[in-house]
C-alpha atoms as a PDB file:
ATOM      1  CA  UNK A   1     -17.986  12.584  22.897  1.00  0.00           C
ATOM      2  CA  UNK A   2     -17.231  11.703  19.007  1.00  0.00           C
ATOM      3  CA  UNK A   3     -15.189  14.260  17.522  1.00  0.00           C
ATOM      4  CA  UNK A   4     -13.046  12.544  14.873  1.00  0.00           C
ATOM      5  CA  UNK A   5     -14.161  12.085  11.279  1.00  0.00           C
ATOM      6  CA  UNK A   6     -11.902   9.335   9.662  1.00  0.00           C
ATOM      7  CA  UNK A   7      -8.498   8.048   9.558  1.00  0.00           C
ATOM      8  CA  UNK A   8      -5.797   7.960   7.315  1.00  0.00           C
ATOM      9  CA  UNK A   9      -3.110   5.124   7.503  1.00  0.00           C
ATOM     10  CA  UNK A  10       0.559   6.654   7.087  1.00  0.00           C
ATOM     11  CA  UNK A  11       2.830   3.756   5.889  1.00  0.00           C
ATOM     12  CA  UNK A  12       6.499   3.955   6.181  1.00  0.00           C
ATOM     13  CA  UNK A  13       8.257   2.795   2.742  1.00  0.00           C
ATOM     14  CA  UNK A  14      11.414   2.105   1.465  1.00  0.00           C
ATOM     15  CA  UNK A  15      11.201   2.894  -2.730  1.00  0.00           C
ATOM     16  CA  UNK A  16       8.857   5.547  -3.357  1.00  0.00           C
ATOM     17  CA  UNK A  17       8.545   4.746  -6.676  1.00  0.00           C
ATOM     18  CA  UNK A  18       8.116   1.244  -6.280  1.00  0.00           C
ATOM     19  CA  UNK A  19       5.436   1.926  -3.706  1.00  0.00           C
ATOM     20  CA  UNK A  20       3.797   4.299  -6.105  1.00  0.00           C
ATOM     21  CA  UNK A  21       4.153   2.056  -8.879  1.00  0.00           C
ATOM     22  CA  UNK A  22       2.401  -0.999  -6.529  1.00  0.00           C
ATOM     23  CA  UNK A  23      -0.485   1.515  -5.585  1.00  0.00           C
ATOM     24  CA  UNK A  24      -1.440   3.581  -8.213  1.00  0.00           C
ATOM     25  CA  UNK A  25      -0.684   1.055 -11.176  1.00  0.00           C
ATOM     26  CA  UNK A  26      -1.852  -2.060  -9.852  1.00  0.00           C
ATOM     27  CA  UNK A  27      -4.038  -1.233  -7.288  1.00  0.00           C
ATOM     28  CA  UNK A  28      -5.266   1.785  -8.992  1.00  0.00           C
ATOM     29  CA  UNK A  29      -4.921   4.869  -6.169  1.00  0.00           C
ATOM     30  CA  UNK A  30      -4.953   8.369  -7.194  1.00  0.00           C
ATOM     31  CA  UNK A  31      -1.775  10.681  -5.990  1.00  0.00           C
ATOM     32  CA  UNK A  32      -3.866  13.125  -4.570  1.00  0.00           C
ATOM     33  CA  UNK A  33      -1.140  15.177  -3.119  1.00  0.00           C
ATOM     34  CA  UNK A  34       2.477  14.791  -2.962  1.00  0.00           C
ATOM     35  CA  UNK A  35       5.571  17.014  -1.606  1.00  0.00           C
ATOM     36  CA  UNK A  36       7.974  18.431  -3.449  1.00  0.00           C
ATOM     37  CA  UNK A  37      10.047  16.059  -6.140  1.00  0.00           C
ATOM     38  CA  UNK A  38      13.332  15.820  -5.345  1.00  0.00           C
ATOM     39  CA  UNK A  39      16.473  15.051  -7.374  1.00  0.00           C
ATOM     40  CA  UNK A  40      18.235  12.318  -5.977  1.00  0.00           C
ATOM     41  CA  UNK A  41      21.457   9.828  -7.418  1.00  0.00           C
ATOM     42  CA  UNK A  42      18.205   7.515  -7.187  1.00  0.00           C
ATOM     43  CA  UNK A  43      16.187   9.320  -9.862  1.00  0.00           C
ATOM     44  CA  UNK A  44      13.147  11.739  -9.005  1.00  0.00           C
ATOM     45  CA  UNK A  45      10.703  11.618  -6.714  1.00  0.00           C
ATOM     46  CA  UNK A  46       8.961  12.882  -3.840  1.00  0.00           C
ATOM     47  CA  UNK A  47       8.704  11.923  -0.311  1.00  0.00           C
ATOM     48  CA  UNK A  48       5.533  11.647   0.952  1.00  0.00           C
ATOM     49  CA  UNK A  49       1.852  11.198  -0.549  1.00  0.00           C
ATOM     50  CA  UNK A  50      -1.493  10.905   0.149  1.00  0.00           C
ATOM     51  CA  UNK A  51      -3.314   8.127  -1.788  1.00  0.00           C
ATOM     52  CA  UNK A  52      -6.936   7.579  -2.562  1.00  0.00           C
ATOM     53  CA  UNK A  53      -9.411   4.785  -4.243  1.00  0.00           C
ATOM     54  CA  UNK A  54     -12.818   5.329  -3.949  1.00  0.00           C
ATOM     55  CA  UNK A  55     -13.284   6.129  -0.444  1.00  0.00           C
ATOM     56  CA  UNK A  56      -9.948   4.319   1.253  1.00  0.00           C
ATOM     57  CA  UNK A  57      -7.032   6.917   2.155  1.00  0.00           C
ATOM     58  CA  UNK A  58      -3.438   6.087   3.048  1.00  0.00           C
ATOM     59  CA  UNK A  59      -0.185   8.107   2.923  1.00  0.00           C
ATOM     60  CA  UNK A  60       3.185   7.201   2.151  1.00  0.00           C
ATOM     61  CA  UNK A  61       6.410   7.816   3.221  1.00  0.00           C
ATOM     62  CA  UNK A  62       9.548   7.348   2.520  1.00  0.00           C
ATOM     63  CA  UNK A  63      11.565   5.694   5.660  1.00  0.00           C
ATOM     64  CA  UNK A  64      15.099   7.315   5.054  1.00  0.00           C
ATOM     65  CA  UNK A  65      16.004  10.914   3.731  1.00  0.00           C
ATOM     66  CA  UNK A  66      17.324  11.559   0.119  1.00  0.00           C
ATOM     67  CA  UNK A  67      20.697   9.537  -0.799  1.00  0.00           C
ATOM     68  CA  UNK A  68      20.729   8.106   2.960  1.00  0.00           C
ATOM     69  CA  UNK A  69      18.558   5.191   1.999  1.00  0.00           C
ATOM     70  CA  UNK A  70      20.510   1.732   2.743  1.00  0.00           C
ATOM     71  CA  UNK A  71      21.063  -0.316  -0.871  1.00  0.00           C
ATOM     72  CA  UNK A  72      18.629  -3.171   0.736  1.00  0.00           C
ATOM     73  CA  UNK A  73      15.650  -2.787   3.265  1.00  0.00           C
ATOM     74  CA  UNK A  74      15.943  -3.302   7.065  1.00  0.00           C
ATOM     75  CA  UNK A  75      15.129  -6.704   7.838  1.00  0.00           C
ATOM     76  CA  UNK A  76      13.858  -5.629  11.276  1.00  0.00           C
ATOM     77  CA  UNK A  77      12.106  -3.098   9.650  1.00  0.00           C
ATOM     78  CA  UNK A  78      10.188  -5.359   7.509  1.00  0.00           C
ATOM     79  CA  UNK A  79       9.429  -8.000  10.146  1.00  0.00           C
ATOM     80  CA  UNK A  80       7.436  -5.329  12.271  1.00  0.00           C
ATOM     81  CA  UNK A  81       5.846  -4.248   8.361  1.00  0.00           C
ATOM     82  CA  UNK A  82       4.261  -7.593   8.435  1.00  0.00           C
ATOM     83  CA  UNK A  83       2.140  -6.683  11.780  1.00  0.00           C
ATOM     84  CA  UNK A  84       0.384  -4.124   9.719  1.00  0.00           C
ATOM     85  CA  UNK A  85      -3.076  -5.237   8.395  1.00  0.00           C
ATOM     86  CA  UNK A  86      -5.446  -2.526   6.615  1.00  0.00           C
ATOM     87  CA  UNK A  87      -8.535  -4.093   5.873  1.00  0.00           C
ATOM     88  CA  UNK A  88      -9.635  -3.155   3.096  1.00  0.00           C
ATOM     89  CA  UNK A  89     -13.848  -2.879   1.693  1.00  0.00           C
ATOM     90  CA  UNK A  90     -14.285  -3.845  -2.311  1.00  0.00           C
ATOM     91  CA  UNK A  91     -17.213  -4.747  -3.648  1.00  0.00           C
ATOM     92  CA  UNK A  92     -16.188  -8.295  -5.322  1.00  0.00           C
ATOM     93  CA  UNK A  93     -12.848  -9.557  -3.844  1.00  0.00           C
ATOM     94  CA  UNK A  94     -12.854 -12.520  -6.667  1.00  0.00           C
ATOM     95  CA  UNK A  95     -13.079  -9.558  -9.125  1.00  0.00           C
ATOM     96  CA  UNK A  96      -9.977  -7.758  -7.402  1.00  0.00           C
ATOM     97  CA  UNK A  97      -8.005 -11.037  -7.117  1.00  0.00           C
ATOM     98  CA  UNK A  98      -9.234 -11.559 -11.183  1.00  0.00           C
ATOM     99  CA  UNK A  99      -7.779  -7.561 -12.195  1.00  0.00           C
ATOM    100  CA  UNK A 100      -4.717  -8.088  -9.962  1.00  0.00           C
ATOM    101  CA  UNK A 101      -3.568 -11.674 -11.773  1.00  0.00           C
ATOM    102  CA  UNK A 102      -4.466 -10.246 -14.689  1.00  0.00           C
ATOM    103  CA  UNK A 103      -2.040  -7.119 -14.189  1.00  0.00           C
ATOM    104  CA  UNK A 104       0.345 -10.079 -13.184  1.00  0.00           C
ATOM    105  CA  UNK A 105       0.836  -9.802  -9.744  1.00  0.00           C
ATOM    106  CA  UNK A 106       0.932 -14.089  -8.169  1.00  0.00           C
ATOM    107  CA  UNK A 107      -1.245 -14.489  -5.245  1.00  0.00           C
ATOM    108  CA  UNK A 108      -3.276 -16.795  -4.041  1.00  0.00           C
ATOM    109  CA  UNK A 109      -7.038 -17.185  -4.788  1.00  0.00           C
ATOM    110  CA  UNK A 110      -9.476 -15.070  -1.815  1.00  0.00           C
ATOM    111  CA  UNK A 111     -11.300 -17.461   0.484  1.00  0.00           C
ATOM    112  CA  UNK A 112     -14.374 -17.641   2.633  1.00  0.00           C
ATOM    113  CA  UNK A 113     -13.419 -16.308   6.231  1.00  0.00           C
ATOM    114  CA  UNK A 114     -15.146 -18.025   8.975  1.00  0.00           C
ATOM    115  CA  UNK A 115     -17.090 -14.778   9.784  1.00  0.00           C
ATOM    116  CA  UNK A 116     -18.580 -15.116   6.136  1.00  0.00           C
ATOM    117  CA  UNK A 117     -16.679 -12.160   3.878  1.00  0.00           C
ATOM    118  CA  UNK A 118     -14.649 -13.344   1.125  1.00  0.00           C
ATOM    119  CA  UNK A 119     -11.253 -11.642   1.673  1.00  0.00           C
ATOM    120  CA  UNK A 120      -8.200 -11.388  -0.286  1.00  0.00           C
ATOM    121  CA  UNK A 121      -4.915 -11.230   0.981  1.00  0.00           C
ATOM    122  CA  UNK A 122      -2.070  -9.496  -0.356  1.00  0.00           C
ATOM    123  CA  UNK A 123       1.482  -8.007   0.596  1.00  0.00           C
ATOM    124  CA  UNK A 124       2.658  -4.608  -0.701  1.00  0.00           C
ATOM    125  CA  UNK A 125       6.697  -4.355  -1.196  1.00  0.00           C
ATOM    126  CA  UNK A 126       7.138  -3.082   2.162  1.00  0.00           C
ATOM    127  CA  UNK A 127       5.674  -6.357   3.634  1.00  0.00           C
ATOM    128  CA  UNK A 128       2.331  -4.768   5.257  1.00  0.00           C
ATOM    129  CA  UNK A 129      -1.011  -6.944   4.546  1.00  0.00           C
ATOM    130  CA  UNK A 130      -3.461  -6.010   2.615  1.00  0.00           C
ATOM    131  CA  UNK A 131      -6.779  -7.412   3.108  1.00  0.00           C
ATOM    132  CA  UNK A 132      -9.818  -7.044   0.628  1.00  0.00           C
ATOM    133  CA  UNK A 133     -12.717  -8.335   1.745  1.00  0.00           C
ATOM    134  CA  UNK A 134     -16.224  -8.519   0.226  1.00  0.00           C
END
């Protein structure tokens, strides 16, 4: 009996505004929603978020509560990040991989998969894969 109508990734980060700097300026998601901004000896910001580019959700959230955050990430913590792979539909991944170098971000160039889709991989700063394929 089908009774769910999507899914929406919640990723566990470590700089909010670095994340939201990654996703909205590079990879060009909206904020759609956000909690409340909080003043912090860190600067301003809020929480948690709820992203979205074209139709492709994900929400954010920040690991550690206001002025509790450790001064570098969990290593542990970031090893399990890197078992996280959101696949992620595009229309032209040679065209994402060309706006993403352009912005300056280093990666390397997207390849043919053996199943035939050209993908593009990335890693955000939290260490989870992203995956564009075409």
């Amino acid at each position: 009996m089908p009774f769910m109508t999507g899914a929406i990734p919640l990723l566990q980060v470590f700089d909010m505004p670095t994340s939201i700097h990654f996703y909205r300026d590079m990879l060009g998601f909206e904020v759609y929603q956000h909690s409340p901004e909080v003043e912090t000896t860190e600067g301003r910001f809020f929480h948690w978020c709820w992203l979205r580019n074209g139709a492709v959700e994900l929400m954010l959230n920040t690991a550690y509560d206001s002025n509790e955050r450790p001064p570098v990430p969990d290593a542990a913590r970031w090893a399990g990040h890197s078992d996280v792979s959101l696949s992620l539909g595009c229309a032209d991944a040679d065209a994402v991989y060309a706006e993403l170098t352009a912005k300056g971000m280093a990666l390397e160039p997207p390849r043919t998969s053996p199943h035939g889709p050209r993908e593009l991989s990335l890693r955000d700063p939290d260490g989870y894969d992203l995956c564009f394929r075409s």
